[in-house]
Protein backbone atom coordinates (compact mmCIF):
# COMPACT_ATOMS: atom_id res chain seq x y z
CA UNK A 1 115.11 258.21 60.03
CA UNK A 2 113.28 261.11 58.38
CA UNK A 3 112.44 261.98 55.16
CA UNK A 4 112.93 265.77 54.25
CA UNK A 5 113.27 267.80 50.84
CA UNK A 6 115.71 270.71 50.32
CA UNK A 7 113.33 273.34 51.62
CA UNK A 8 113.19 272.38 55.46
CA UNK A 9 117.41 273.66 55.58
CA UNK A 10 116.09 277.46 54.56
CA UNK A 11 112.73 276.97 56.92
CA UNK A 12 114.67 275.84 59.97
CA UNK A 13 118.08 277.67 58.96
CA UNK A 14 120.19 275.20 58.38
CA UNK A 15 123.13 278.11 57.90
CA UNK A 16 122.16 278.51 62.01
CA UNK A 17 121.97 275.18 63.20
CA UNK A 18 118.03 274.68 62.44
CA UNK A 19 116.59 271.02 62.31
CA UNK A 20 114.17 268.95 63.04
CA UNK A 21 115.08 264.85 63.94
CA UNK A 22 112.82 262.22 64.08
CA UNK A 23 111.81 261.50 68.03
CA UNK A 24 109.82 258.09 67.95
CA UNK A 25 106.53 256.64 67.48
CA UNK A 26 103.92 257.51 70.53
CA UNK A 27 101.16 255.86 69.32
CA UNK A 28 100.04 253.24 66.19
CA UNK A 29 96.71 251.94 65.73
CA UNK A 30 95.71 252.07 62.50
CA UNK A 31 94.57 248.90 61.15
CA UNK A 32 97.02 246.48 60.63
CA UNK A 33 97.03 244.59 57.07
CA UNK A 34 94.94 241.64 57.27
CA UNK A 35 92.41 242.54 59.90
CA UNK A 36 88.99 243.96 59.90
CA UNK A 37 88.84 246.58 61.98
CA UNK A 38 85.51 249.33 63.38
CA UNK A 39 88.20 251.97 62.78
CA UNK A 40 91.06 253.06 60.71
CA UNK A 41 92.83 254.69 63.57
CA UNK A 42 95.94 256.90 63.80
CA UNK A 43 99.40 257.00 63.74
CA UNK A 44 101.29 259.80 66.62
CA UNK A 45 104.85 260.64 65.60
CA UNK A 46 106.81 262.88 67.69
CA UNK A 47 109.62 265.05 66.11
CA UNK A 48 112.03 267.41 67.77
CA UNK A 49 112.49 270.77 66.21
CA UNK A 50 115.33 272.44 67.25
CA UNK A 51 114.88 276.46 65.26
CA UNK A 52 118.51 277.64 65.57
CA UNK A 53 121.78 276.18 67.05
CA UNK A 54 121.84 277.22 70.90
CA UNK A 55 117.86 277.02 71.28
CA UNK A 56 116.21 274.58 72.88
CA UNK A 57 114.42 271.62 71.40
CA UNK A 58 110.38 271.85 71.19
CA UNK A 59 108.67 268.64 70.99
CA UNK A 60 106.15 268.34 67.89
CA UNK A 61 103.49 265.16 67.69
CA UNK A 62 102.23 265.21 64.50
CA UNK A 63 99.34 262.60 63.53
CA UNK A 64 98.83 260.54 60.49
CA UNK A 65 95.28 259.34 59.96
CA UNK A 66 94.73 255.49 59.23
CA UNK A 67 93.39 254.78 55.97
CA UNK A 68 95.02 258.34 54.14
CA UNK A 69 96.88 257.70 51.56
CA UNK A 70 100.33 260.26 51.37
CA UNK A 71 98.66 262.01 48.28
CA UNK A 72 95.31 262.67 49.96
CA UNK A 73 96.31 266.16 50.98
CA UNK A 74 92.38 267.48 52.41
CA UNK A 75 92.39 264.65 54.92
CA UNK A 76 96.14 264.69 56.75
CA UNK A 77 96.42 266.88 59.56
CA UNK A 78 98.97 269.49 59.58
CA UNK A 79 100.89 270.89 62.64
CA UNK A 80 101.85 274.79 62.37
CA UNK A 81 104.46 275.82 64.37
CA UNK A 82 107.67 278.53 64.72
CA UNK A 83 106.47 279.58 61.45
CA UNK A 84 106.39 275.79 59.89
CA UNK A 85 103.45 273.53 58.70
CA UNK A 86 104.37 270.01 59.16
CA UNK A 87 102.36 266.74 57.89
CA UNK A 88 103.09 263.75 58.84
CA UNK A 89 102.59 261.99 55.04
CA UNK A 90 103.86 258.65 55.46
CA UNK A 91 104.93 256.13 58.11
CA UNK A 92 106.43 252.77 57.16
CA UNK A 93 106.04 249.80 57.48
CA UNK A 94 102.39 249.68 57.61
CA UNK A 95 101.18 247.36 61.03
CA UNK A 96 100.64 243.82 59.55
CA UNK A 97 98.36 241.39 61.64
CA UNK A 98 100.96 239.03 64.37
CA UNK A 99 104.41 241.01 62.77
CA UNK A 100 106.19 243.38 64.78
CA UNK A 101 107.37 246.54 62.82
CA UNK A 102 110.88 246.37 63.19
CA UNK A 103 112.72 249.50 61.86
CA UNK A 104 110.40 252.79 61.29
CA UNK A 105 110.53 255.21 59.10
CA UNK A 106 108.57 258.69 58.76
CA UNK A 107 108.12 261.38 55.74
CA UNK A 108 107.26 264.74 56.98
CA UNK A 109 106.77 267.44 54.67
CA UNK A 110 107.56 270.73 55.63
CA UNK A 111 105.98 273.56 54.38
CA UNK A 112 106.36 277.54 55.69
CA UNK A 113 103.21 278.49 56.67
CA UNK A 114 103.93 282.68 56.25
């Protein structure tokens, strides 16, 4: 699953078969709940953007920071690309010590970056 907002249909062009889909999670490391970790570590999503019905899909790893809360906009790390800025703002559920995470679910926001 992936959590858009009405603005990613015009970026993409819906009208043209634009879209992006949630891929899978490469990578999670950030500290799980109940641990004390040396580092906060990341979070790798990958997404597959897809500009306009007929092109090909481009592969898009965005990263989410350990530790960053969704509103703490100066320390995600955006991803520009065909003319889109997208940050990776949430990822659910958050790693809990000896619990596997089941079902995931990320929040991208998507932002034009013209």
């Amino acid at each position: 699953p992936i959590g858009v907002t009405d603005p990613l249909a015009a970026l993409l062009g819906a009208a043209e078969g634009g879209r992006i889909t949630f891929a899978n999670v490469v990578n999670e490391s950030r500290c799980p709940k109940g641990t004390t970790c040396v580092w906060a570590g990341t979070a790798t999503v990958r997404f597959q953007l897809i500009p306009s019905a007929g092109s090909s899909e481009i592969d898009v790893l965005t990263v989410l920071p350990g530790g960053v809360s969704k509103d703490d906009i100066a320390n995600l790390l955006p991803v520009d690309t065909l003319g889109v800025r997208l940050t990776l703002t949430e990822l659910t559920p958050y790693p809990e010590a000896g619990k596997e995470p089941g079902k995931r679910h990320a929040v991208v926001k998507v932002l034009p970056t013209r």
